[in-house]
Protein backbone atom coordinates (compact mmCIF):
# COMPACT_ATOMS: atom_id res chain seq x y z
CA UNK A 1 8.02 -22.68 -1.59
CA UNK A 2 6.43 -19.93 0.88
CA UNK A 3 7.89 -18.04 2.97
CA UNK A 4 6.14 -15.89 6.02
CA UNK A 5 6.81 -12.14 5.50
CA UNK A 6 9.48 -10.16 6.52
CA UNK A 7 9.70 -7.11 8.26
CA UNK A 8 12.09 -4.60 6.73
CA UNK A 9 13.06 -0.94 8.30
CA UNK A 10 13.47 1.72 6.00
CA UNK A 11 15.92 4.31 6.51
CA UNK A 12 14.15 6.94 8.30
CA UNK A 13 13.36 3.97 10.77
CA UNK A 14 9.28 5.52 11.30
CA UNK A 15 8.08 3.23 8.69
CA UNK A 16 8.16 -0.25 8.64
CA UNK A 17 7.58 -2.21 5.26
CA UNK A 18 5.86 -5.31 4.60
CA UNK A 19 7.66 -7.92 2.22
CA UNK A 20 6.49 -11.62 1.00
CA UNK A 21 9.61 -13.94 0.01
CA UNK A 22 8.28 -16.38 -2.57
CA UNK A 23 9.45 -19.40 -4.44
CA UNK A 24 12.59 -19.62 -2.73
CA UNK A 25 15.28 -20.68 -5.47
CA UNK A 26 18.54 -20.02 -3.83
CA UNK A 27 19.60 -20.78 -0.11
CA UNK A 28 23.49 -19.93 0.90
CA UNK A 29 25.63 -20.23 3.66
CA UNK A 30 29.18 -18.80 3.84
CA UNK A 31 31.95 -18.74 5.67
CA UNK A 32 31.43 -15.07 6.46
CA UNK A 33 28.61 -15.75 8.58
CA UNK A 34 26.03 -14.65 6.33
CA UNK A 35 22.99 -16.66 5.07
CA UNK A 36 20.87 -15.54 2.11
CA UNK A 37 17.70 -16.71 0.55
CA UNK A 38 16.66 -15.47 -3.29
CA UNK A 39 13.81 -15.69 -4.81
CA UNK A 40 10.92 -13.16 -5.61
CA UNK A 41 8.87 -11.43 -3.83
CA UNK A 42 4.88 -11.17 -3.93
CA UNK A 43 4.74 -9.27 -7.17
CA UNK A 44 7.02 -11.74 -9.10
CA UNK A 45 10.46 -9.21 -8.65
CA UNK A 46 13.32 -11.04 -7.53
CA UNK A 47 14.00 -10.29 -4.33
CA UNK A 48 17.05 -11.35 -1.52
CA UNK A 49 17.34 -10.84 1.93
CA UNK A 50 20.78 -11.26 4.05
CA UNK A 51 20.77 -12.74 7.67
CA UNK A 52 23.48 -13.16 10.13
CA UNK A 53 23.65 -16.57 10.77
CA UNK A 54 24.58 -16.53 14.28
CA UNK A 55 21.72 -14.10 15.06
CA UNK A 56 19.17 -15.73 12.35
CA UNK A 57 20.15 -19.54 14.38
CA UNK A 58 19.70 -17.89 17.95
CA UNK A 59 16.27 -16.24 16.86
CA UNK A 60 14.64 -19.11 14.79
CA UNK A 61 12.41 -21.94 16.64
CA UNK A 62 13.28 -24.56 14.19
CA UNK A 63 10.80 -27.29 16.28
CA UNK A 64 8.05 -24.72 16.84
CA UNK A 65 8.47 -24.08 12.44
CA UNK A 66 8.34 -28.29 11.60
CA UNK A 67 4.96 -28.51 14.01
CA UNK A 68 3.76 -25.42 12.40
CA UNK A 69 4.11 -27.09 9.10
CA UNK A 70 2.68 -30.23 10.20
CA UNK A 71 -0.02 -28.61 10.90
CA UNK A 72 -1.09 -27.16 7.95
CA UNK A 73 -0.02 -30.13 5.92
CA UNK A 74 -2.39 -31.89 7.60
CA UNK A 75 -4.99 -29.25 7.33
CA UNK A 76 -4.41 -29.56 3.04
């Protein structure tokens, strides 16, 4: 499973990193309010990123993502 890529800060907050998060093997949910997703990134190292759930919910466009993938399943 793909992923698109994700935008991560570095500390000194000037540079701004590119990251791929591929074949997705692990999806959690907690009671915490975090959600993670596992899996590696685009040079095969594994690779995890943490969301806020709340935030992650409020920002994702869950219909816009299923057309999206309609899309290019029907492109294949």
């Amino acid at each position: 499973m793909k992923i698109a890529i994700l935008f991560i800060l570095t500390k000194n907050y000037n540079t701004m990193q590119n990251k791929r998060l591929n074949d997705i093997n692990t999806f959690m949910s907690t009671d915490t309010n975090e959600t993670i997703l596992q899996g590696t990134d685009e040079f095969g190292e594994d690779f995890s990123i943490t969301f806020d759930t709340i935030e992650l919910l409020d920002w994702l466009d869950i219909e816009h993502m299923k057309n999206k993938a309609k899309t290019y399943i029907t492109n294949l």
